[in-house]
PDB file of N, CA and C in Angstrom:
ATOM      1  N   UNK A   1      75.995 -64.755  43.639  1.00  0.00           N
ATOM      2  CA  UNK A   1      74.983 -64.848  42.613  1.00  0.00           C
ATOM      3  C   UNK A   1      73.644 -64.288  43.119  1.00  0.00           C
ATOM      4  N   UNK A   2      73.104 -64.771  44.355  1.00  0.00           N
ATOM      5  CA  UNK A   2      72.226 -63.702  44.855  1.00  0.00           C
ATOM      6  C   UNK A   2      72.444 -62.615  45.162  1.00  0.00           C
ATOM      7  N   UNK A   3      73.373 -61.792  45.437  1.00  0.00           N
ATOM      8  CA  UNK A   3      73.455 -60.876  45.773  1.00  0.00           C
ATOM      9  C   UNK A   3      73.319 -59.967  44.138  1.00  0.00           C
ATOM     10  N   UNK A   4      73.866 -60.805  43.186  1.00  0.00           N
ATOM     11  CA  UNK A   4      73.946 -60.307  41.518  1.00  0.00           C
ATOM     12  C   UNK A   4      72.401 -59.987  41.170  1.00  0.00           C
ATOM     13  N   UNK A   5      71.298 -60.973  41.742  1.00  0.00           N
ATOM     14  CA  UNK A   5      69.941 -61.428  40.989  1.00  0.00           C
ATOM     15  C   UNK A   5      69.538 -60.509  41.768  1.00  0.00           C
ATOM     16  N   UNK A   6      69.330 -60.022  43.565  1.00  0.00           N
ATOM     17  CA  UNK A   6      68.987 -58.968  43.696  1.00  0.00           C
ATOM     18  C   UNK A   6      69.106 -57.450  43.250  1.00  0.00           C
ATOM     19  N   UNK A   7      70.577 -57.472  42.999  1.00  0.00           N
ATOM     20  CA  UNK A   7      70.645 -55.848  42.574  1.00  0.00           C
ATOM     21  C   UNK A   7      70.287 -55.446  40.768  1.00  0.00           C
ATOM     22  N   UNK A   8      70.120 -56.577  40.167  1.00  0.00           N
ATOM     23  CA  UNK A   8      69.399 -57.202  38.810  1.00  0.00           C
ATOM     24  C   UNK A   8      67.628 -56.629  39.290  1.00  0.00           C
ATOM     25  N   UNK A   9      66.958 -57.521  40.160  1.00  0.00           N
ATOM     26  CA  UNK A   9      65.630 -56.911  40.442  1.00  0.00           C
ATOM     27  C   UNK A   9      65.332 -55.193  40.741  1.00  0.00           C
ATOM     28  N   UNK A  10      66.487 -55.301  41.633  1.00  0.00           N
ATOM     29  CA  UNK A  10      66.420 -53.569  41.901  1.00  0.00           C
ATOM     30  C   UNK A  10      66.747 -52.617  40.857  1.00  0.00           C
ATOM     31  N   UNK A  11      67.292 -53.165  40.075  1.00  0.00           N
ATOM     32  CA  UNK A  11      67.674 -52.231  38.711  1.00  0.00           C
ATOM     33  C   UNK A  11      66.398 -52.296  37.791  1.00  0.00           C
ATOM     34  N   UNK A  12      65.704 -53.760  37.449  1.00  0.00           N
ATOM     35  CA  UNK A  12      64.789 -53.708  36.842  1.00  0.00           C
ATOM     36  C   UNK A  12      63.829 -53.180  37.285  1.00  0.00           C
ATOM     37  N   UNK A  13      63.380 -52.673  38.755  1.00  0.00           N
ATOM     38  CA  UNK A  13      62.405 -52.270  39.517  1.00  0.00           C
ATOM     39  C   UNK A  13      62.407 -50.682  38.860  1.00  0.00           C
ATOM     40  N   UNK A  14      63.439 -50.432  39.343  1.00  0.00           N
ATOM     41  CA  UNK A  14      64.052 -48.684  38.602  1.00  0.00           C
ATOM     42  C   UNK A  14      63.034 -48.727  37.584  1.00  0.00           C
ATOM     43  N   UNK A  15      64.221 -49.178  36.511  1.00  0.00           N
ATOM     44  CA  UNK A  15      63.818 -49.339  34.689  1.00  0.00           C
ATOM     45  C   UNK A  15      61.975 -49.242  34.887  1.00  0.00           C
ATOM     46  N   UNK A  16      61.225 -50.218  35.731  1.00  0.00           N
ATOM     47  CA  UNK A  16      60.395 -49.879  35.073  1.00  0.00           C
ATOM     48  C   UNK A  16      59.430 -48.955  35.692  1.00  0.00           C
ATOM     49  N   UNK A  17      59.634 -48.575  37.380  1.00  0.00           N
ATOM     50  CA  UNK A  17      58.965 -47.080  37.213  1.00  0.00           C
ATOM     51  C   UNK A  17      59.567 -46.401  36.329  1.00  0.00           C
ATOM     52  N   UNK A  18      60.788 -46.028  35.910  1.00  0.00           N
ATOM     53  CA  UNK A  18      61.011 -44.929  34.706  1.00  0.00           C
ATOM     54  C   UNK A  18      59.866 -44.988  33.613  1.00  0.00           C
ATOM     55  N   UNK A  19      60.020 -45.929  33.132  1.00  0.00           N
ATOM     56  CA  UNK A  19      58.891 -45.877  32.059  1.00  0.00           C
ATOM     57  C   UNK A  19      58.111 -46.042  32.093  1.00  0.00           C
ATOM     58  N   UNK A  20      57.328 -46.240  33.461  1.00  0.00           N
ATOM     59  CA  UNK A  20      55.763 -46.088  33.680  1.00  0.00           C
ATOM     60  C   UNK A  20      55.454 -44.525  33.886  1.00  0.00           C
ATOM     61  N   UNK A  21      56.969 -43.845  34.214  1.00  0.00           N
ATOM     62  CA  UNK A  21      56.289 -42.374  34.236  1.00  0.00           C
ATOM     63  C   UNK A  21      56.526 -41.796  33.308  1.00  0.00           C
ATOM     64  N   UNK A  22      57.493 -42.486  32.164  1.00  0.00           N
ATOM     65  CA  UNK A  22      57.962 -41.684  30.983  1.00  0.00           C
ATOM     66  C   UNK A  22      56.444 -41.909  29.803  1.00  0.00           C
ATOM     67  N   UNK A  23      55.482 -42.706  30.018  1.00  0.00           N
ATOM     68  CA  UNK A  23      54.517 -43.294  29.600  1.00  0.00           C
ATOM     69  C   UNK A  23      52.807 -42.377  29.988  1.00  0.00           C
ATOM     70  N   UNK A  24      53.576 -41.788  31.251  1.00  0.00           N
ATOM     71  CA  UNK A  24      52.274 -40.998  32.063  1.00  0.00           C
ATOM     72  C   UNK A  24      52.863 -39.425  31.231  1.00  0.00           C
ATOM     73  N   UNK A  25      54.061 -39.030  30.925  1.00  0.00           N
ATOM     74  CA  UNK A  25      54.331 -37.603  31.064  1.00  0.00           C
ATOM     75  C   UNK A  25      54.122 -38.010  29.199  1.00  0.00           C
ATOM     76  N   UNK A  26      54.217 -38.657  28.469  1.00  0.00           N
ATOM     77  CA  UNK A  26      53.526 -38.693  27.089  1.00  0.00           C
ATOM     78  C   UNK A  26      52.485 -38.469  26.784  1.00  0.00           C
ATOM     79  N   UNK A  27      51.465 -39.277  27.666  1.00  0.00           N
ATOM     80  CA  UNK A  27      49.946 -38.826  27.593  1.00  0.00           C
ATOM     81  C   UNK A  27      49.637 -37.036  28.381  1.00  0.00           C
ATOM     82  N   UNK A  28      50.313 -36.925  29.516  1.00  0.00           N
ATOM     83  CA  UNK A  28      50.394 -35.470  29.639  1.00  0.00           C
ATOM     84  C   UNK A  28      50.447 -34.492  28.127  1.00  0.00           C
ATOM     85  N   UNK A  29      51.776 -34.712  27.784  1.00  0.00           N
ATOM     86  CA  UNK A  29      51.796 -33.980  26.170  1.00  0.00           C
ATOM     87  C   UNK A  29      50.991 -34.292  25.192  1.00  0.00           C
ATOM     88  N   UNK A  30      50.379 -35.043  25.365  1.00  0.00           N
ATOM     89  CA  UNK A  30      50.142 -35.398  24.175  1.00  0.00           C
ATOM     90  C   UNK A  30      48.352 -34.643  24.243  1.00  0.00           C
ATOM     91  N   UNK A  31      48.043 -35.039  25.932  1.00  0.00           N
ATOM     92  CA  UNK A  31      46.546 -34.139  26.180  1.00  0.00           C
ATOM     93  C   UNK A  31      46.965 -32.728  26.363  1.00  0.00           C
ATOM     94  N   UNK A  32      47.821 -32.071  26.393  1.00  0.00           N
ATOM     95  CA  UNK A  32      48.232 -30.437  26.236  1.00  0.00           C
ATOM     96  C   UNK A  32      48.215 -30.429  24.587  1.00  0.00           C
ATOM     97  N   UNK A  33      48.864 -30.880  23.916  1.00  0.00           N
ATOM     98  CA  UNK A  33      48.803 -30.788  23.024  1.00  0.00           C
ATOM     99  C   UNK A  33      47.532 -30.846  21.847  1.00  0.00           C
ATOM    100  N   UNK A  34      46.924 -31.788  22.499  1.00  0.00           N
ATOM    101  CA  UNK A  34      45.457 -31.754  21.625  1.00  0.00           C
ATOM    102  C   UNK A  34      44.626 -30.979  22.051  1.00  0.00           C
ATOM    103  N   UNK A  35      44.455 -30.682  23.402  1.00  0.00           N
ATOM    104  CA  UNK A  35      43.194 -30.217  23.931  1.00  0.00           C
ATOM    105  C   UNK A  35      43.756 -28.764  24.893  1.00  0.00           C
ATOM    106  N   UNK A  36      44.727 -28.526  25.743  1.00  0.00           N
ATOM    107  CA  UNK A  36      44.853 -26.989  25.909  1.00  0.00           C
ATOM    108  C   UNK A  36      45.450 -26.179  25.761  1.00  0.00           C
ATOM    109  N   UNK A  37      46.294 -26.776  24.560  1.00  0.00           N
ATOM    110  CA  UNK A  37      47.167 -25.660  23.687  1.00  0.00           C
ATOM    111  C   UNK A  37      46.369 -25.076  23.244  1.00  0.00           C
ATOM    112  N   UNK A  38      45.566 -25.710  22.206  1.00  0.00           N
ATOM    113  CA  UNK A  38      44.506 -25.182  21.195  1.00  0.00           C
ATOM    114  C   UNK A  38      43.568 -24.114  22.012  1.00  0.00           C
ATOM    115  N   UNK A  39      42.932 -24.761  23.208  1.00  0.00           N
ATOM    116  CA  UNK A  39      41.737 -24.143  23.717  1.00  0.00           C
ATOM    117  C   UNK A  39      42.377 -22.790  24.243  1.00  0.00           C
ATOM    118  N   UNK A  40      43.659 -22.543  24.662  1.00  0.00           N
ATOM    119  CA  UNK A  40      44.709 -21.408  25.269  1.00  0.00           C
ATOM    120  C   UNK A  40      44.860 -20.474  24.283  1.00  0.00           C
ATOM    121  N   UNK A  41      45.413 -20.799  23.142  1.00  0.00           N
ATOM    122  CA  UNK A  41      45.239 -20.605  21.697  1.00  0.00           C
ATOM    123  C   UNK A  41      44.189 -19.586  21.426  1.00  0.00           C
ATOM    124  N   UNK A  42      43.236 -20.306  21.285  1.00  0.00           N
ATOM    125  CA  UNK A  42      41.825 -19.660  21.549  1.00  0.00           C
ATOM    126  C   UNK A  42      40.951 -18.598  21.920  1.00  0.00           C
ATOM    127  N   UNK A  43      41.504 -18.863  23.203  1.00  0.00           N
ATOM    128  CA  UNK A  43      41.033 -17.556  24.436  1.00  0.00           C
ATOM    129  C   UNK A  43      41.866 -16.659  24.005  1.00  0.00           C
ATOM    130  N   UNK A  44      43.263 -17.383  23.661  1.00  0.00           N
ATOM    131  CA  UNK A  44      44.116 -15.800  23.559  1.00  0.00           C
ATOM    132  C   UNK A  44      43.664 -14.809  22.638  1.00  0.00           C
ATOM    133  N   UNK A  45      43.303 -15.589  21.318  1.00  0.00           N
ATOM    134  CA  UNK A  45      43.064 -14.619  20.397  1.00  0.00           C
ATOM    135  C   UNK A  45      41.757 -13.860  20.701  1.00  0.00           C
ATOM    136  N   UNK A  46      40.980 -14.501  21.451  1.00  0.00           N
ATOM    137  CA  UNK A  46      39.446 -14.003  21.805  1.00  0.00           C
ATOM    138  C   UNK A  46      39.938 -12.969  22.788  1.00  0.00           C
ATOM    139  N   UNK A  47      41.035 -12.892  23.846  1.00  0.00           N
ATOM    140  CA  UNK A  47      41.371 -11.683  24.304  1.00  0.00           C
ATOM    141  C   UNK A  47      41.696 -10.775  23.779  1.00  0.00           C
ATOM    142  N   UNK A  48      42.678 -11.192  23.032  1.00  0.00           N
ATOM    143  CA  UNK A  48      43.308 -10.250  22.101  1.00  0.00           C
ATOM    144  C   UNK A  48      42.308  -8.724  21.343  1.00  0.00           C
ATOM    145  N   UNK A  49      41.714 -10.016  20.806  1.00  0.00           N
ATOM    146  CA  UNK A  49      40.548  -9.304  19.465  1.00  0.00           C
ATOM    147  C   UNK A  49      39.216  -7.934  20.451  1.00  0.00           C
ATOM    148  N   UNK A  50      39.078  -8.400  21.923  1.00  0.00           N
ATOM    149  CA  UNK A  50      38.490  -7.636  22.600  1.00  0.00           C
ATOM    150  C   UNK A  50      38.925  -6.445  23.188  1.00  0.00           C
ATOM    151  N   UNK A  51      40.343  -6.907  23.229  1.00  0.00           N
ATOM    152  CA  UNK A  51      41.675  -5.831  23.506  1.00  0.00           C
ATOM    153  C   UNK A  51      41.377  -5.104  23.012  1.00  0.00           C
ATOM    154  N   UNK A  52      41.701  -5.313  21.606  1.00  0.00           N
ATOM    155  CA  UNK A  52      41.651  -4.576  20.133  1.00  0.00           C
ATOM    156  C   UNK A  52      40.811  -3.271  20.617  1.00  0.00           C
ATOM    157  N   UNK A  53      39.524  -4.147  20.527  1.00  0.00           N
ATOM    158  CA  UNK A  53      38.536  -3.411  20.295  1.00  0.00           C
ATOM    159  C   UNK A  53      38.001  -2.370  21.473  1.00  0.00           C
ATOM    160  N   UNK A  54      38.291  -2.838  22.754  1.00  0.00           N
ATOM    161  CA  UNK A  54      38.621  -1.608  23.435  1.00  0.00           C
ATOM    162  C   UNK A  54      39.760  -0.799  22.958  1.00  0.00           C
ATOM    163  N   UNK A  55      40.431  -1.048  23.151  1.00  0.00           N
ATOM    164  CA  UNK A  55      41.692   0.690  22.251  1.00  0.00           C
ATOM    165  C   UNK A  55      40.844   1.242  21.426  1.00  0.00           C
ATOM    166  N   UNK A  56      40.518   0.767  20.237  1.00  0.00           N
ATOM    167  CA  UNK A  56      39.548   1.803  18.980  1.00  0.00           C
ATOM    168  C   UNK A  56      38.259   1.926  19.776  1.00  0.00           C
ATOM    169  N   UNK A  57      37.560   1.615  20.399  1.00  0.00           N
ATOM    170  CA  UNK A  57      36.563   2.164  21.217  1.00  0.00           C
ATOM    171  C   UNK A  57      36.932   3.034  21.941  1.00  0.00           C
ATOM    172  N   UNK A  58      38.446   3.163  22.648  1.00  0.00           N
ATOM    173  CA  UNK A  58      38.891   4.610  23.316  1.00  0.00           C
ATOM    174  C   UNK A  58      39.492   5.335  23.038  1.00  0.00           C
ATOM    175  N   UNK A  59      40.174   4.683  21.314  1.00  0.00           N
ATOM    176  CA  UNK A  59      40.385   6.180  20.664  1.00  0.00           C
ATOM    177  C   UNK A  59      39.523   7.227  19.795  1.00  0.00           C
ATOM    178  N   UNK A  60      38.755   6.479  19.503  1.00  0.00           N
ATOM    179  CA  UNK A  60      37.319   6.750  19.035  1.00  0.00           C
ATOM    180  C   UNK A  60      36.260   8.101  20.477  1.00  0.00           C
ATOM    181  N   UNK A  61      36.485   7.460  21.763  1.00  0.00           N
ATOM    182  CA  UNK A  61      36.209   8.573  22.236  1.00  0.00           C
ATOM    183  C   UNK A  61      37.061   9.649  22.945  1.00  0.00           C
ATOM    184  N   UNK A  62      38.164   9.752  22.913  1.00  0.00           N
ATOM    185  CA  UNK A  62      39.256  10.584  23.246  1.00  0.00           C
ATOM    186  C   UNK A  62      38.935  11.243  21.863  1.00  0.00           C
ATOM    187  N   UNK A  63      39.086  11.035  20.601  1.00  0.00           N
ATOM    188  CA  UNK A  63      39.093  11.538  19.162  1.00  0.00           C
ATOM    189  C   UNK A  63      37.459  12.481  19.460  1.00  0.00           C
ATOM    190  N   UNK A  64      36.732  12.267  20.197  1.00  0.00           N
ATOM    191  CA  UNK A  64      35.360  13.164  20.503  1.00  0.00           C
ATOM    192  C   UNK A  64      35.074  13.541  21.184  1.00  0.00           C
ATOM    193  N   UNK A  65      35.997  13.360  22.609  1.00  0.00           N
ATOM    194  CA  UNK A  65      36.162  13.922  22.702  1.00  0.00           C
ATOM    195  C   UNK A  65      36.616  15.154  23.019  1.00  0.00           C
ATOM    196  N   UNK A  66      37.798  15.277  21.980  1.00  0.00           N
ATOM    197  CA  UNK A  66      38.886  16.609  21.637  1.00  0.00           C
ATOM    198  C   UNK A  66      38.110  17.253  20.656  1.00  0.00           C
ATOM    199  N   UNK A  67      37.038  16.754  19.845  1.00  0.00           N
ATOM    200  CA  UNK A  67      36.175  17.832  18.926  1.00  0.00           C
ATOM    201  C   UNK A  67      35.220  18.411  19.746  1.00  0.00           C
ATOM    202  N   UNK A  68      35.022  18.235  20.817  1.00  0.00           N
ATOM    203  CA  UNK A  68      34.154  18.680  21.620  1.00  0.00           C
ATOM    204  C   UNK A  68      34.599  19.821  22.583  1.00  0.00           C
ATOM    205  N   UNK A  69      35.954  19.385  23.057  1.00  0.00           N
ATOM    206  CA  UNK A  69      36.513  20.367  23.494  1.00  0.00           C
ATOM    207  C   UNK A  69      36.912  21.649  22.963  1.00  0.00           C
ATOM    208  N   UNK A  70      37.414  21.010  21.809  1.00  0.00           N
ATOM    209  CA  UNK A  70      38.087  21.805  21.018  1.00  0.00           C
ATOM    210  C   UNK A  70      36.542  23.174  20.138  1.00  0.00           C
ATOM    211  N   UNK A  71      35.315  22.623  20.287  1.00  0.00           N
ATOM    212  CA  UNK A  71      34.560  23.247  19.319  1.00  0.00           C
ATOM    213  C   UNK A  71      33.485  23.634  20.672  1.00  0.00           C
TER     214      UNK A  71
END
């Protein structure tokens, strides 16, 4: 019977680090999820959109200049 009630403690010992970390990796997701998905999100498109705008800023001067060359 002791030997039952110990390996009972050791099992419950388990059980409940598990869910003290299944409890820590929730709040993990749950702060990715609110706060640096979005902010990742974000930047990306703010890269993106600067991307952009370098290409048409360098096709814009390749496009002048080939009229330059060209004339």
């Amino acid at each position: 019977m002791v030997r039952a009630a110990a390996e009972h403690a050791a099992h419950q010992a388990a059980a409940d680090l598990l869910a003290a970390e299944a409890e820590r990796t929730r709040q993990r997701v749950r702060a990715l999820r609110r706060h640096w998905i979005p902010r990742l999100r974000s930047e990306l498109t703010a890269v993106e959109l600067a991307l952009e705008e370098a290409e048409h800023e360098e096709a814009v001067r390749r496009r002048w200049a080939a009229t330059l060359g060209a004339g």
